[in-house]
N, C-alpha and C. Protein backbone atom coordinates (compact mmCIF):
# COMPACT_ATOMS: atom_id res chain seq x y z
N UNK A 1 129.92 -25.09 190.72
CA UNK A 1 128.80 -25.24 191.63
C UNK A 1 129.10 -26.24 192.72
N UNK A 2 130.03 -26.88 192.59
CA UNK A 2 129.90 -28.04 193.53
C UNK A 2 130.39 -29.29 193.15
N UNK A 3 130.56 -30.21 193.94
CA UNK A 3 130.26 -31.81 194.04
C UNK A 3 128.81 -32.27 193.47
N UNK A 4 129.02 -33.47 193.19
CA UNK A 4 127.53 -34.19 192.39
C UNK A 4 126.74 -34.32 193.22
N UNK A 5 127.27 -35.18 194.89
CA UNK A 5 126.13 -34.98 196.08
C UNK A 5 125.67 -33.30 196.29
N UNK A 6 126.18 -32.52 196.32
CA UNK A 6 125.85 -31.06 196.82
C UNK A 6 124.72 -31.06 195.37
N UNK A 7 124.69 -31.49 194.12
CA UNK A 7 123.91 -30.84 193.41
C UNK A 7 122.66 -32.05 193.87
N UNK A 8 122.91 -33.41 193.88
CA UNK A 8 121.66 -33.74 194.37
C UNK A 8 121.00 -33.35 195.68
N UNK A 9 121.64 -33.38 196.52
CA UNK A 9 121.13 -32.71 198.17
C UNK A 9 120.10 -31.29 197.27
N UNK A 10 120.95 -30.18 196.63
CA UNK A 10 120.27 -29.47 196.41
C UNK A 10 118.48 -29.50 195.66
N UNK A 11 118.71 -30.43 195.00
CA UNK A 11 116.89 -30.99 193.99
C UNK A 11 116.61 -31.73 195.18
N UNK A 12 117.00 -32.29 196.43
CA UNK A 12 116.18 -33.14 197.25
C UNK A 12 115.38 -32.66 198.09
N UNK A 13 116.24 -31.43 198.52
CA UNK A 13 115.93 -29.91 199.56
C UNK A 13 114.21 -29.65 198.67
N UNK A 14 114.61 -29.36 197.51
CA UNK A 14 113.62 -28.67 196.72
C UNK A 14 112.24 -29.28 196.80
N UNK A 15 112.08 -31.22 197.25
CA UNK A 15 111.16 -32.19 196.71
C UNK A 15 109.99 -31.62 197.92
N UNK A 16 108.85 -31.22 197.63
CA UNK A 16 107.27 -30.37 198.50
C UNK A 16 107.55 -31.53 199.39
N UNK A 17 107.05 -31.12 200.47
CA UNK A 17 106.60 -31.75 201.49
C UNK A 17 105.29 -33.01 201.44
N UNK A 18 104.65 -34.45 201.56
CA UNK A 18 104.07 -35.12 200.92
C UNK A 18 103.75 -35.67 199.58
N UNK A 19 104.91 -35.50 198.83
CA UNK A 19 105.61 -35.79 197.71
C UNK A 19 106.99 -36.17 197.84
N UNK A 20 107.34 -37.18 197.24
CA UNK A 20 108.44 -37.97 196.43
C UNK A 20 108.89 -37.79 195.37
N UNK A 21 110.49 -38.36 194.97
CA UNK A 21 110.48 -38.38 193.38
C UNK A 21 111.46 -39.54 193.69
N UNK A 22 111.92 -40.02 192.50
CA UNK A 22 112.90 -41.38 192.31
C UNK A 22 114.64 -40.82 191.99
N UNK A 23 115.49 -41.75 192.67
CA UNK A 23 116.54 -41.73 191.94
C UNK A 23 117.14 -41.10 190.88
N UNK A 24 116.50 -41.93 189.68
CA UNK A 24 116.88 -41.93 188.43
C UNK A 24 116.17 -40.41 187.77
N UNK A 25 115.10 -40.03 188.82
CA UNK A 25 114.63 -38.18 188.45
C UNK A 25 115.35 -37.62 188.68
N UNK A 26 115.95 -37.29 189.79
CA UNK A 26 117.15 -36.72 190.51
C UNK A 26 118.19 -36.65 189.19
N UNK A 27 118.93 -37.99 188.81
CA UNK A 27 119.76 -38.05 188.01
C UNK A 27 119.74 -37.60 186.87
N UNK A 28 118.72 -37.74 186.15
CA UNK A 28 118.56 -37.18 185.33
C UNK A 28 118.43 -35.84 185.06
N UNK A 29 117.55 -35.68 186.15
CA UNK A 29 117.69 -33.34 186.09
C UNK A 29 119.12 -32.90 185.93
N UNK A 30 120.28 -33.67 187.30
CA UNK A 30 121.47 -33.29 187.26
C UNK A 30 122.61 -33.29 186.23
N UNK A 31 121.96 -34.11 184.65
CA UNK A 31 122.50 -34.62 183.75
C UNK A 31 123.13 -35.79 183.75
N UNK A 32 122.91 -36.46 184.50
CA UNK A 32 123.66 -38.01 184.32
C UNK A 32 122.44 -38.93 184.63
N UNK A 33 122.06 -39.39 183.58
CA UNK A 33 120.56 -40.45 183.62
C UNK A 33 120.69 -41.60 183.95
N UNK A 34 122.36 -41.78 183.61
CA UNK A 34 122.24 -43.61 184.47
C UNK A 34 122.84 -43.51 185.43
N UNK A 35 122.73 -42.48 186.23
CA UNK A 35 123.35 -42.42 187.55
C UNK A 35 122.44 -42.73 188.56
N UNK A 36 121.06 -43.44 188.65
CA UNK A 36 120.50 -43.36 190.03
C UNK A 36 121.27 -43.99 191.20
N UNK A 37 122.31 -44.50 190.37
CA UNK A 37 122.64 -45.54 192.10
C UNK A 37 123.51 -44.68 192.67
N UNK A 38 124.11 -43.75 191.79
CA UNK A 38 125.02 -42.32 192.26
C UNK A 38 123.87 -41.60 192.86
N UNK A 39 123.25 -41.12 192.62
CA UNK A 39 122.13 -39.96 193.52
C UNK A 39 121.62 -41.22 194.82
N UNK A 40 121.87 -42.67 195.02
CA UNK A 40 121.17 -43.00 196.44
C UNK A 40 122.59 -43.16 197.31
N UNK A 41 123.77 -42.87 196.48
CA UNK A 41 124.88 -42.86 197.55
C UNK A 41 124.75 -41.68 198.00
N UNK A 42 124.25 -40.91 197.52
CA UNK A 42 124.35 -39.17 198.02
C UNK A 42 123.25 -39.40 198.74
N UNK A 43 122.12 -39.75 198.90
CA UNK A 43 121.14 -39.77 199.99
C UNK A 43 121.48 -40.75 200.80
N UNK A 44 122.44 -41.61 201.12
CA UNK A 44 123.40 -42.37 201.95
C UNK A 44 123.99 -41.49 202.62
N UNK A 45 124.99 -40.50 202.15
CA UNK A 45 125.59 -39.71 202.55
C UNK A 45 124.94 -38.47 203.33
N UNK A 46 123.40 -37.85 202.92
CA UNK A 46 122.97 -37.22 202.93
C UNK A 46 123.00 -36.38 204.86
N UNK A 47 122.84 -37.46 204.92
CA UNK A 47 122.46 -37.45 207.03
C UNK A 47 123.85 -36.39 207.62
N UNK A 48 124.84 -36.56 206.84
CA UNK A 48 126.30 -35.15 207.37
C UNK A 48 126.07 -33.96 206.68
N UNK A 49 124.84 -33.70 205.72
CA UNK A 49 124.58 -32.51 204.76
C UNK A 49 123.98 -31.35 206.20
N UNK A 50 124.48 -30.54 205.81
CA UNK A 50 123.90 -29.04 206.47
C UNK A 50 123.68 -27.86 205.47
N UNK A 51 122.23 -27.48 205.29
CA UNK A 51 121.32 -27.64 206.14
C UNK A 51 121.05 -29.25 205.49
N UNK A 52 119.83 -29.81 206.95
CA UNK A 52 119.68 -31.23 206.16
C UNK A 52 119.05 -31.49 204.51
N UNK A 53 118.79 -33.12 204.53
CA UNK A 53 118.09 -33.59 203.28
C UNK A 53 117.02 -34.35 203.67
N UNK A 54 115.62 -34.02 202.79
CA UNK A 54 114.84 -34.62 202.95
C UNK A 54 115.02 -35.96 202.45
N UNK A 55 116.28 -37.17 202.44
CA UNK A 55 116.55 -38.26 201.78
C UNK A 55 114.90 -39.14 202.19
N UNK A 56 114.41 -39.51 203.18
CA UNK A 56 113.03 -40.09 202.80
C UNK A 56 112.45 -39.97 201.60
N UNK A 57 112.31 -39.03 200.82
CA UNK A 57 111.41 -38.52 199.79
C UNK A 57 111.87 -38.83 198.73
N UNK A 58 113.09 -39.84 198.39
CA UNK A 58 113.26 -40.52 197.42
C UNK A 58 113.18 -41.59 197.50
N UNK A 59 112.48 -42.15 196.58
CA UNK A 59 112.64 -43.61 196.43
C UNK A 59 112.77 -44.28 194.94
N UNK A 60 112.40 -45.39 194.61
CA UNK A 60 113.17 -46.09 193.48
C UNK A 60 111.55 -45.57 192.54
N UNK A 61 112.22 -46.25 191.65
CA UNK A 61 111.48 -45.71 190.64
C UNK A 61 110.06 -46.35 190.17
N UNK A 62 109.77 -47.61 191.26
CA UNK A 62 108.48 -47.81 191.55
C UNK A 62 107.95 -47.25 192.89
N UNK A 63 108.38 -46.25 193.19
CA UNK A 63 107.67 -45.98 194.35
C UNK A 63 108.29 -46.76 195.75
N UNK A 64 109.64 -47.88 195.64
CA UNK A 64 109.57 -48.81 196.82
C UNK A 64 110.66 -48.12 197.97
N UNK A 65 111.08 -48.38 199.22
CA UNK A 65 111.38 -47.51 200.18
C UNK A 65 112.85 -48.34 200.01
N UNK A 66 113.18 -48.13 199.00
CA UNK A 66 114.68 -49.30 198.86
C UNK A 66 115.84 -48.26 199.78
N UNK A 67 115.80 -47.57 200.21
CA UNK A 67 117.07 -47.10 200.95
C UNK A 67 117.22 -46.77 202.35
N UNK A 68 116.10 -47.29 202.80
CA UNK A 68 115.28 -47.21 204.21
C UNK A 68 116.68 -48.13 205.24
N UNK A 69 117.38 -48.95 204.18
CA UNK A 69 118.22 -49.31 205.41
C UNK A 69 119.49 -48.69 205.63
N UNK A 70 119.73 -47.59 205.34
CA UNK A 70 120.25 -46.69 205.30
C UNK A 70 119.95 -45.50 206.04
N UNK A 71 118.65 -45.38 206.87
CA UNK A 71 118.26 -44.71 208.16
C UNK A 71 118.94 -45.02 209.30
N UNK A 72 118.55 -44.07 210.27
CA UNK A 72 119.25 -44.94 211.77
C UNK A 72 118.28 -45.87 212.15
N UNK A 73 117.30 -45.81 211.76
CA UNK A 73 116.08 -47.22 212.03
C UNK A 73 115.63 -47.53 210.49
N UNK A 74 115.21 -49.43 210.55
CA UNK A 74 114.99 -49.41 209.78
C UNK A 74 113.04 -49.06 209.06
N UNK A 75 112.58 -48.56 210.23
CA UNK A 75 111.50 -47.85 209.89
C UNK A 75 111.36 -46.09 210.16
N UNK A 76 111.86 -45.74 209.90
CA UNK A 76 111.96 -44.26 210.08
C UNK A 76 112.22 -43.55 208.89
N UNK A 77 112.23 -43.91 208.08
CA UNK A 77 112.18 -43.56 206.15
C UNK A 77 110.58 -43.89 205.98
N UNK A 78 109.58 -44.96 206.86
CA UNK A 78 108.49 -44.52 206.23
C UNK A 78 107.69 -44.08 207.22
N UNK A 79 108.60 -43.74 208.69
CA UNK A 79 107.38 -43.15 209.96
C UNK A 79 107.73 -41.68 209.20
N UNK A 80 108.55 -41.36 208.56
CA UNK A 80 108.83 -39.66 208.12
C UNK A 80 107.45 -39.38 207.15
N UNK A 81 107.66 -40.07 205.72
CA UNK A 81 106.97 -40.32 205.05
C UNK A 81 105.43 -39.76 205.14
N UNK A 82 105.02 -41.13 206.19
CA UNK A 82 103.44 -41.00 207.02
C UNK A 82 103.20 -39.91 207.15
N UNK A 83 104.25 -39.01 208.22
CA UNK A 83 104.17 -37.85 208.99
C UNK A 83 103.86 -36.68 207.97
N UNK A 84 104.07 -37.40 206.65
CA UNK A 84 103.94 -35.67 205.84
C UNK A 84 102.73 -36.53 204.88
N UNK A 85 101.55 -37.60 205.13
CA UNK A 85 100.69 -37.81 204.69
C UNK A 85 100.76 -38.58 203.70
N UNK A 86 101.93 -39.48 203.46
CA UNK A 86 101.68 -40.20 202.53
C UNK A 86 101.57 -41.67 203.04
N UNK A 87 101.09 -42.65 202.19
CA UNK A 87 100.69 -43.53 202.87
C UNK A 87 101.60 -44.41 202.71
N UNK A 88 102.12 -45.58 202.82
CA UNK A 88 102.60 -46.55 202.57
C UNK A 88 102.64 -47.90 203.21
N UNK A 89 102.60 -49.08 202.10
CA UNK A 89 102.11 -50.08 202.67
C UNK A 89 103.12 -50.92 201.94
N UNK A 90 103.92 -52.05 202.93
CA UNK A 90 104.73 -53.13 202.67
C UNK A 90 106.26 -52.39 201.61
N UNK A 91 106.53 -51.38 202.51
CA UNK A 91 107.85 -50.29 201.82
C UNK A 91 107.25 -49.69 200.65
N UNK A 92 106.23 -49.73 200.28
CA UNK A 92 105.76 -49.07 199.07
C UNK A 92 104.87 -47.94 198.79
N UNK A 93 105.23 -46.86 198.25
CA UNK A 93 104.27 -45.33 198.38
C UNK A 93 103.05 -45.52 197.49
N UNK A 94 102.18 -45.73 198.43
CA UNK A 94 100.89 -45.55 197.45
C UNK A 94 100.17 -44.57 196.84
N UNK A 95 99.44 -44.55 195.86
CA UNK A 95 99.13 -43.68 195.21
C UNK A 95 100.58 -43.08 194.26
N UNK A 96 101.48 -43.75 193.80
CA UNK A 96 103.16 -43.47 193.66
C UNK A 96 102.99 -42.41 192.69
N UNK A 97 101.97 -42.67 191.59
CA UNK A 97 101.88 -41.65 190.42
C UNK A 97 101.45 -40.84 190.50
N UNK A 98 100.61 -40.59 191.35
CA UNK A 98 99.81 -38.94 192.01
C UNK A 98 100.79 -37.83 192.87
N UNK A 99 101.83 -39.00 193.55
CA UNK A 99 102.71 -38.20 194.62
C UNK A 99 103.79 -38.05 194.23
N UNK A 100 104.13 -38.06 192.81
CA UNK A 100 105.30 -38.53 192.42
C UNK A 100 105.89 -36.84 191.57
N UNK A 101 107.15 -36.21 192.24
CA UNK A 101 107.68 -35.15 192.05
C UNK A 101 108.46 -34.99 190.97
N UNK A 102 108.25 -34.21 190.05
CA UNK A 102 109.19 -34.59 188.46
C UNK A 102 110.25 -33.34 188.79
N UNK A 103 111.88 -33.38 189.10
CA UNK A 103 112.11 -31.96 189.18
C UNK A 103 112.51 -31.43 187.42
N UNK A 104 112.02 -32.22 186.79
CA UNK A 104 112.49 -31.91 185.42
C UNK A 104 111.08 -30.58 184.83
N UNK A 105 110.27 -31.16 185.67
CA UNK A 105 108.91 -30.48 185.80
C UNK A 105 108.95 -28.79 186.22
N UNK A 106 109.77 -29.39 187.76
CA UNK A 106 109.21 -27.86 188.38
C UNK A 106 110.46 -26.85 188.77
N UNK A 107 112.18 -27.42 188.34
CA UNK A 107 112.85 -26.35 188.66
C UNK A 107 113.47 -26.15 187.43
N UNK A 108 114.53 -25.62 187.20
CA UNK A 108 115.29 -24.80 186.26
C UNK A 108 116.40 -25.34 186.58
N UNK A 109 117.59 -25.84 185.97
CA UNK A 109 118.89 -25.79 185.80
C UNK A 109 119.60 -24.76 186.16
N UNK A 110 119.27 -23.97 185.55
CA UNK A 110 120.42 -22.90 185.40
C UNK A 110 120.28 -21.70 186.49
N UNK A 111 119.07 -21.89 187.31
CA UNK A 111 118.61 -21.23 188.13
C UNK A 111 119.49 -22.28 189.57
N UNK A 112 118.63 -23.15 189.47
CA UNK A 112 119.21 -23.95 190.94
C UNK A 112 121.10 -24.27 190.51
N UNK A 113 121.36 -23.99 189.82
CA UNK A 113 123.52 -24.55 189.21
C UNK A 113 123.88 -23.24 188.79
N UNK A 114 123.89 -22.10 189.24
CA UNK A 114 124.38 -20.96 188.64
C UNK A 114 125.86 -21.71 187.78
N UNK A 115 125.72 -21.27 186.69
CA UNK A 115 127.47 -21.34 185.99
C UNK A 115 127.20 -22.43 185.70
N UNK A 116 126.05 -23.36 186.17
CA UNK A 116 126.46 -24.93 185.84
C UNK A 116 127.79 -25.74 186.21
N UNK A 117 128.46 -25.71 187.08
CA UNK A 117 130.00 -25.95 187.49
C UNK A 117 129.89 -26.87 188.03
């Protein structure tokens, strides 16, 4: 199937529009659970992915905008954010548990990793 960034880019693509999920969700769907700091180098990386990544739409696992300096501005991870209705106040997504995207929830493995490879 790929590289480990290509499989996270792929669950990031997937995250609804005014919804988030964390790191360590990401990582975990992909099978490696203590990898979140591996899934925020891939949303580091994310900005040379084609088609793009919604990398805004992750954040840490309280909800905080920890990778925002990793934008080309360092407010433009939460003017994106806003733009798709979520709120946030002092780098932090409010309402975090209401908006908060489980992909363990809503996709399939074996569907989104054909072969699993």
């Amino acid at each position: 199937m790929g590289s480990f960034y290509e499989k996270v880019w792929i669950v990031a693509r997937e995250i609804p529009v005014g919804r988030v999920t964390s790191y360590g969700a990401i990582a975990r769907f992909v099978g490696t659970g203590l990898s979140a700091r591996m899934v925020g180098y891939a949303m580091n990386k994310s900005f040379q992915a084609i088609p793009g990544v919604p990398a805004h739409r992750v954040v840490n696992r309280k909800g905080l905008l920890t990778g925002k300096m990793h934008f080309p501005t360092p407010t433009l991870m939460e003017e994106l954010l806003v733009q798709e209705g979520v709120e946030v106040v002092d780098d932090q997504v409010q309402d975090f548990d209401s908006l908060f995207w489980d992909p363990a929830e809503h996709l399939d493995p074996d569907t989104l990793f054909p072969l699993n490879g």
